[in-house]
Protein backbone atom coordinates (compact mmCIF):
# COMPACT_ATOMS: atom_id res chain seq x y z
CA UNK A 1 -21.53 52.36 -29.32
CA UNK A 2 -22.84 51.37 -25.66
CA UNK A 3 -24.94 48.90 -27.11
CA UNK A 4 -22.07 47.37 -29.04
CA UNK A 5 -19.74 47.34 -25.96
CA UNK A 6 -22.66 45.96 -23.48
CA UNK A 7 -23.29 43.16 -26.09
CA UNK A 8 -19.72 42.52 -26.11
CA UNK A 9 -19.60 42.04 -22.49
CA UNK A 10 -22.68 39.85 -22.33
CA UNK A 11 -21.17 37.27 -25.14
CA UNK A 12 -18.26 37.57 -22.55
CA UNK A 13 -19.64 36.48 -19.73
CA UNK A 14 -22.04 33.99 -21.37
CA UNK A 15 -18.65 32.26 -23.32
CA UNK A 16 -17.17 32.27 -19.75
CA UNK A 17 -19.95 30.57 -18.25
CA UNK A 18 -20.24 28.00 -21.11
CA UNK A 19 -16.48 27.35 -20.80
CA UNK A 20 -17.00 26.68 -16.97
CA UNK A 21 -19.86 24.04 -17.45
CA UNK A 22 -17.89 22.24 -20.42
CA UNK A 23 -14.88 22.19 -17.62
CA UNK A 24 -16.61 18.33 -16.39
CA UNK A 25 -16.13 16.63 -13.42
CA UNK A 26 -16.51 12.68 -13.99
CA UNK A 27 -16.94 11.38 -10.18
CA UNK A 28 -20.85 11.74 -9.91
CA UNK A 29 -20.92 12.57 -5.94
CA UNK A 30 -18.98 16.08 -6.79
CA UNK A 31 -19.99 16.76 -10.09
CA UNK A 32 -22.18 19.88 -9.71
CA UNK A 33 -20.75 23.26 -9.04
CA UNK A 34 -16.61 23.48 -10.27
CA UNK A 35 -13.87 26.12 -9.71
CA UNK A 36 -10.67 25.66 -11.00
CA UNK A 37 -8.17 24.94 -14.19
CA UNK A 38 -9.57 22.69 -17.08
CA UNK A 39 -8.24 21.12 -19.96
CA UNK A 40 -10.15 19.39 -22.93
CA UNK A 41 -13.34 20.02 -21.11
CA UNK A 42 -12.55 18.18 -18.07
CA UNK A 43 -11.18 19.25 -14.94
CA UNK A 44 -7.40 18.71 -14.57
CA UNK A 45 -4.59 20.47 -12.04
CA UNK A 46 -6.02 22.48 -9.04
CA UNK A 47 -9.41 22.88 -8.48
CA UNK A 48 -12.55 22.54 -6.24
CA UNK A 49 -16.35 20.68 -6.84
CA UNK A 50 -19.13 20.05 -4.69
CA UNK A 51 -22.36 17.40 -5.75
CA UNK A 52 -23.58 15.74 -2.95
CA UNK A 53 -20.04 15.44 -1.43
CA UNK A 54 -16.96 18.20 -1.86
CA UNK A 55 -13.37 17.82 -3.27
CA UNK A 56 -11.00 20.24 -3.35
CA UNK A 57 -7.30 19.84 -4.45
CA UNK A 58 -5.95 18.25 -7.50
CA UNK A 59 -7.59 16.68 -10.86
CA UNK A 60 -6.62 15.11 -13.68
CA UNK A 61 -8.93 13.95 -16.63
CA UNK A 62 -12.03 15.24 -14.20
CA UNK A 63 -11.41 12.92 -11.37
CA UNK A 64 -9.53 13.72 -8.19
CA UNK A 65 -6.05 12.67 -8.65
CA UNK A 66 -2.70 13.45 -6.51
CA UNK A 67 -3.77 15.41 -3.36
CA UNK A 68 -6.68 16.22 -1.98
CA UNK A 69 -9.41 16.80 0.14
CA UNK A 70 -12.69 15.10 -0.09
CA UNK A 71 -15.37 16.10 2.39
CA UNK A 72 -18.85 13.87 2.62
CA UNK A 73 -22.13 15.25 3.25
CA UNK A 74 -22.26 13.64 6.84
CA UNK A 75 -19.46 15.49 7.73
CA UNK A 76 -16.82 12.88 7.36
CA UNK A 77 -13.81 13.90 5.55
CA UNK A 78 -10.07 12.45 3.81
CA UNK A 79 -7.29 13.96 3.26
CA UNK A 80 -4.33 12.38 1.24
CA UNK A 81 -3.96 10.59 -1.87
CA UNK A 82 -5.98 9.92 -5.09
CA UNK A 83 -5.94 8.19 -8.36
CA UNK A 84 -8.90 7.44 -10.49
CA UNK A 85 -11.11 9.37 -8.35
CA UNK A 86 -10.58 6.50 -5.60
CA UNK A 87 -8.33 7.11 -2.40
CA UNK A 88 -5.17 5.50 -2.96
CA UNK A 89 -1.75 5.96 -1.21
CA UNK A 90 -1.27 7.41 1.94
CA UNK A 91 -4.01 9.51 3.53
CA UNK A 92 -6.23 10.70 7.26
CA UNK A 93 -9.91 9.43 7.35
CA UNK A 94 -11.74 12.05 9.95
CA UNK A 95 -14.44 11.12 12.04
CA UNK A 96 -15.53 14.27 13.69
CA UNK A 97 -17.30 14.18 17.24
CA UNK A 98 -19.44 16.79 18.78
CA UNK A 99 -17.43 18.34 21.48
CA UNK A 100 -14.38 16.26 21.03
CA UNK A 101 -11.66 15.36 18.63
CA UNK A 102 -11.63 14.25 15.80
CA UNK A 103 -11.87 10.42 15.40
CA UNK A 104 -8.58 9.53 12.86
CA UNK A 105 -7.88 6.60 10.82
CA UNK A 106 -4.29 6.64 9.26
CA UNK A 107 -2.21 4.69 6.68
CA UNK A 108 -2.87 3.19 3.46
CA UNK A 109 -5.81 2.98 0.84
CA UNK A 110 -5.76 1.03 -2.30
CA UNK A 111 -8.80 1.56 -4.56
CA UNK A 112 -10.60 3.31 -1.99
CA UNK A 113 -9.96 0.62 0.93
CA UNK A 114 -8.24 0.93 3.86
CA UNK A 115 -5.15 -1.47 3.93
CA UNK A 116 -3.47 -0.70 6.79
CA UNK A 117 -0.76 1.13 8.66
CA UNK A 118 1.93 0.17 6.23
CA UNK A 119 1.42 -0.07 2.84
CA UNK A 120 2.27 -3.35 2.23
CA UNK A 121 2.20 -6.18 5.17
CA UNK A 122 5.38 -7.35 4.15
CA UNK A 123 8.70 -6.84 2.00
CA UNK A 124 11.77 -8.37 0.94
CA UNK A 125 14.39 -5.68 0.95
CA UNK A 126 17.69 -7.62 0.22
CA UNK A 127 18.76 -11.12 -1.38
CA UNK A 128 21.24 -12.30 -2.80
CA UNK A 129 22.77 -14.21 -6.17
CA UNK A 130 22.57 -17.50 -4.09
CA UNK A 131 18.58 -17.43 -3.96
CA UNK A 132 16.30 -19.06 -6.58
CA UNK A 133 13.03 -18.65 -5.38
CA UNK A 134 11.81 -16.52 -1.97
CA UNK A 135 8.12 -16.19 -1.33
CA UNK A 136 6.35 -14.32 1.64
CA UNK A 137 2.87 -15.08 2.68
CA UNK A 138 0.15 -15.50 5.52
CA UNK A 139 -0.44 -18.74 6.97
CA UNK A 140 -3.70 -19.04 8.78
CA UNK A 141 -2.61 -22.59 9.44
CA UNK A 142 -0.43 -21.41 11.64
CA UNK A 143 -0.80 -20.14 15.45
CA UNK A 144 -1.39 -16.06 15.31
CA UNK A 145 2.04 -14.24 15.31
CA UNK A 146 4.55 -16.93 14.08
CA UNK A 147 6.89 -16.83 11.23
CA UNK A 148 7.87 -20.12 9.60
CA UNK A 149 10.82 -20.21 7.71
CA UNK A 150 10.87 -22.94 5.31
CA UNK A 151 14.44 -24.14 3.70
CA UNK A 152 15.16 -25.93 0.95
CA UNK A 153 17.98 -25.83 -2.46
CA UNK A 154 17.46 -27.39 -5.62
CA UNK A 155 20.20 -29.97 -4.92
CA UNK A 156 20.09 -30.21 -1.21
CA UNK A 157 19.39 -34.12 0.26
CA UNK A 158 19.37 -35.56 -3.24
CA UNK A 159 22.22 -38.05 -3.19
CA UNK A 160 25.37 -38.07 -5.74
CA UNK A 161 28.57 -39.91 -6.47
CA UNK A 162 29.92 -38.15 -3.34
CA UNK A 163 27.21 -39.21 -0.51
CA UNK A 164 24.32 -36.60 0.36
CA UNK A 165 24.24 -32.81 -0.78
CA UNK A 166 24.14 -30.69 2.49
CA UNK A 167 20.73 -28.89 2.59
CA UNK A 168 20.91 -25.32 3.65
CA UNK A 169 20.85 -24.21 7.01
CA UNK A 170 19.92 -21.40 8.63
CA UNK A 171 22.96 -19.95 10.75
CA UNK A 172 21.84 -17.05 12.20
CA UNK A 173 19.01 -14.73 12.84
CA UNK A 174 19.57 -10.60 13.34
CA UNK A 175 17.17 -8.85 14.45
CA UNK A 176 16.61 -5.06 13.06
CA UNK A 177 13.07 -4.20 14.69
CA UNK A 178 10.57 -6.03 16.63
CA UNK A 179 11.48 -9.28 18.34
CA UNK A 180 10.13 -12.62 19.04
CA UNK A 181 10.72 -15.24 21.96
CA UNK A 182 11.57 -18.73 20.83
CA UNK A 183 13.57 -20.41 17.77
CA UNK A 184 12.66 -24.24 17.17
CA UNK A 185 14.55 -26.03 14.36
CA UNK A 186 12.77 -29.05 12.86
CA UNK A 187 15.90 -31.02 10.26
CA UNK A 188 15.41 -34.04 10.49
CA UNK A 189 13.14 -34.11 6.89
CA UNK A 190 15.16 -35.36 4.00
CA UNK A 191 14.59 -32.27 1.63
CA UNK A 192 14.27 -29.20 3.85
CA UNK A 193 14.79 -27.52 7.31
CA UNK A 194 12.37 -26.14 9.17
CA UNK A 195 12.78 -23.05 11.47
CA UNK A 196 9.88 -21.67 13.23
CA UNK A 197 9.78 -18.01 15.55
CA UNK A 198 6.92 -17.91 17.85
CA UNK A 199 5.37 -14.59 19.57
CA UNK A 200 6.62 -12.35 17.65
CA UNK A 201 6.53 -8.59 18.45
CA UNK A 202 5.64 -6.62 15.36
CA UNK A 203 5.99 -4.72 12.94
CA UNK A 204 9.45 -7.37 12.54
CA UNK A 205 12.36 -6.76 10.53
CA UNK A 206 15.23 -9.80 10.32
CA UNK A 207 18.51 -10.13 8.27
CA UNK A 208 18.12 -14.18 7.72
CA UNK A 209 21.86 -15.89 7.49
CA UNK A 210 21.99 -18.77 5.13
CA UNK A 211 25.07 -19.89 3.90
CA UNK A 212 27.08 -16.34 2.92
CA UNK A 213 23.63 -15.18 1.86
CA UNK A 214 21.81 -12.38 4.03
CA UNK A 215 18.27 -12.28 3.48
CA UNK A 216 16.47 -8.88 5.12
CA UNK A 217 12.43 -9.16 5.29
CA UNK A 218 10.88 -6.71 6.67
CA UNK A 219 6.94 -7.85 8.47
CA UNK A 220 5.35 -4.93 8.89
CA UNK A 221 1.21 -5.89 10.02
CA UNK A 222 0.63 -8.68 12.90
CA UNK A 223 0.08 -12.15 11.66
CA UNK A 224 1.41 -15.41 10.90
CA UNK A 225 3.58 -15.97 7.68
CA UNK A 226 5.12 -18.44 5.90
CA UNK A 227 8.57 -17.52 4.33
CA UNK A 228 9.70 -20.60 1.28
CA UNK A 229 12.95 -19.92 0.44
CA UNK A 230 14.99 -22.39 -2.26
CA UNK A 231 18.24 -21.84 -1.99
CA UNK A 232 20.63 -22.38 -5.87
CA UNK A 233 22.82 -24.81 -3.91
């Protein structure tokens, strides 16, 4: 009967440790030594692995996925977001120093780069019914920290039964964040106005009047952009 019940207990552990090395982790740098829940032979949900590098936090089809930790062998470490096994989201690169603090890097990744403080360097957050076409972009052309807004309508400074079609003007300018220190106008082209903010203090946020129309872009990293906005009338 022992002999029965100490061969049970050896298949036991042996199934145990079969079921923990078919429990994979894909990323090669960790894949070695893994602790943690598994599903069709691959680590998914909470777990830890260490390779050449460590990881512990969440998985999902054996790469690191959702939150996590992922230490390097030269001590470097992040902590944040994954998908795909790459960083991705918002996350803390460490960069520890003997006998000081930590070095940090914060802010965004996208397939394991860093993009910046914000996650995007720019957003539209508002138009309205009025706008065909708006389009946000950086202009190296351009001196460093200027915005250029360029105006234009489908129909504006074409010429009907009824003289010349207005072109669309921008009225006013409110400020939400940032600021910047001089407006020059340029109208005198035939199809479009021309608006241009110089030294601008970012990140910039602006509701842009135009007509009844409020426009809000928000500019979140330094640089120069070019804003083309057509305008339906």
């Amino acid at each position: 009967m022992k002999t029965i019940i100490t061969a049970l207990i050896i298949n036991m552990l042996l199934l145990s440790q079969l079921g923990a090395q078919e429990c994979k982790v894909l990323l090669p740098s960790i894949a070695g030594v893994y602790e943690g829940e598994c599903d069709k032979s691959k680590a998914n949900g909470k777990g830890k692995s260490k390779g050449i590098d460590s990881y512990e936090g969440q998985f999902k089809n054996g790469l690191p996925e959702g939150i996590g930790k992922y230490s390097w062998q030269n001590g470097n470490w992040y902590e944040g977001n994954f998908k795909a096994g790459k960083r991705q989201g918002e996350g803390v690169m460490h960069y520890p120093i003997v006998g000081k603090a930590d070095s940090t890097l914060s802010g965004f990744w996208a397939k394991d780069l860093y993009v910046g403080i914000y996650e995007v360097p720019f957003k539209v957050q508002g138009k309205g019914y009025n706008v065909q076409t708006i389009s946000v972009k950086p202009d190296t052309k351009q001196a460093p920290l200027q915005i250029v807004i360029d105006l234009s309508s489908v129909m504006g400074g074409s010429d009907d039964t009824h003289g010349t079609i207005p072109k669309p003007v921008l009225s006013s300018i409110q400020i939400l964040k940032g600021s910047f220190m001089t407006r020059s106008d340029v109208t005198n082209m035939t199809k479009r106005n021309m608006y241009y903010l110089t030294d601008v203090i970012f990140p910039f946020s602006a509701s842009f009047r135009i007509a009844d129309e409020d426009i809000v872009i928000d500019f979140n990293n330094p640089n120069c952009y070019r804003v083309e906005i057509v305008m339906r009338q």
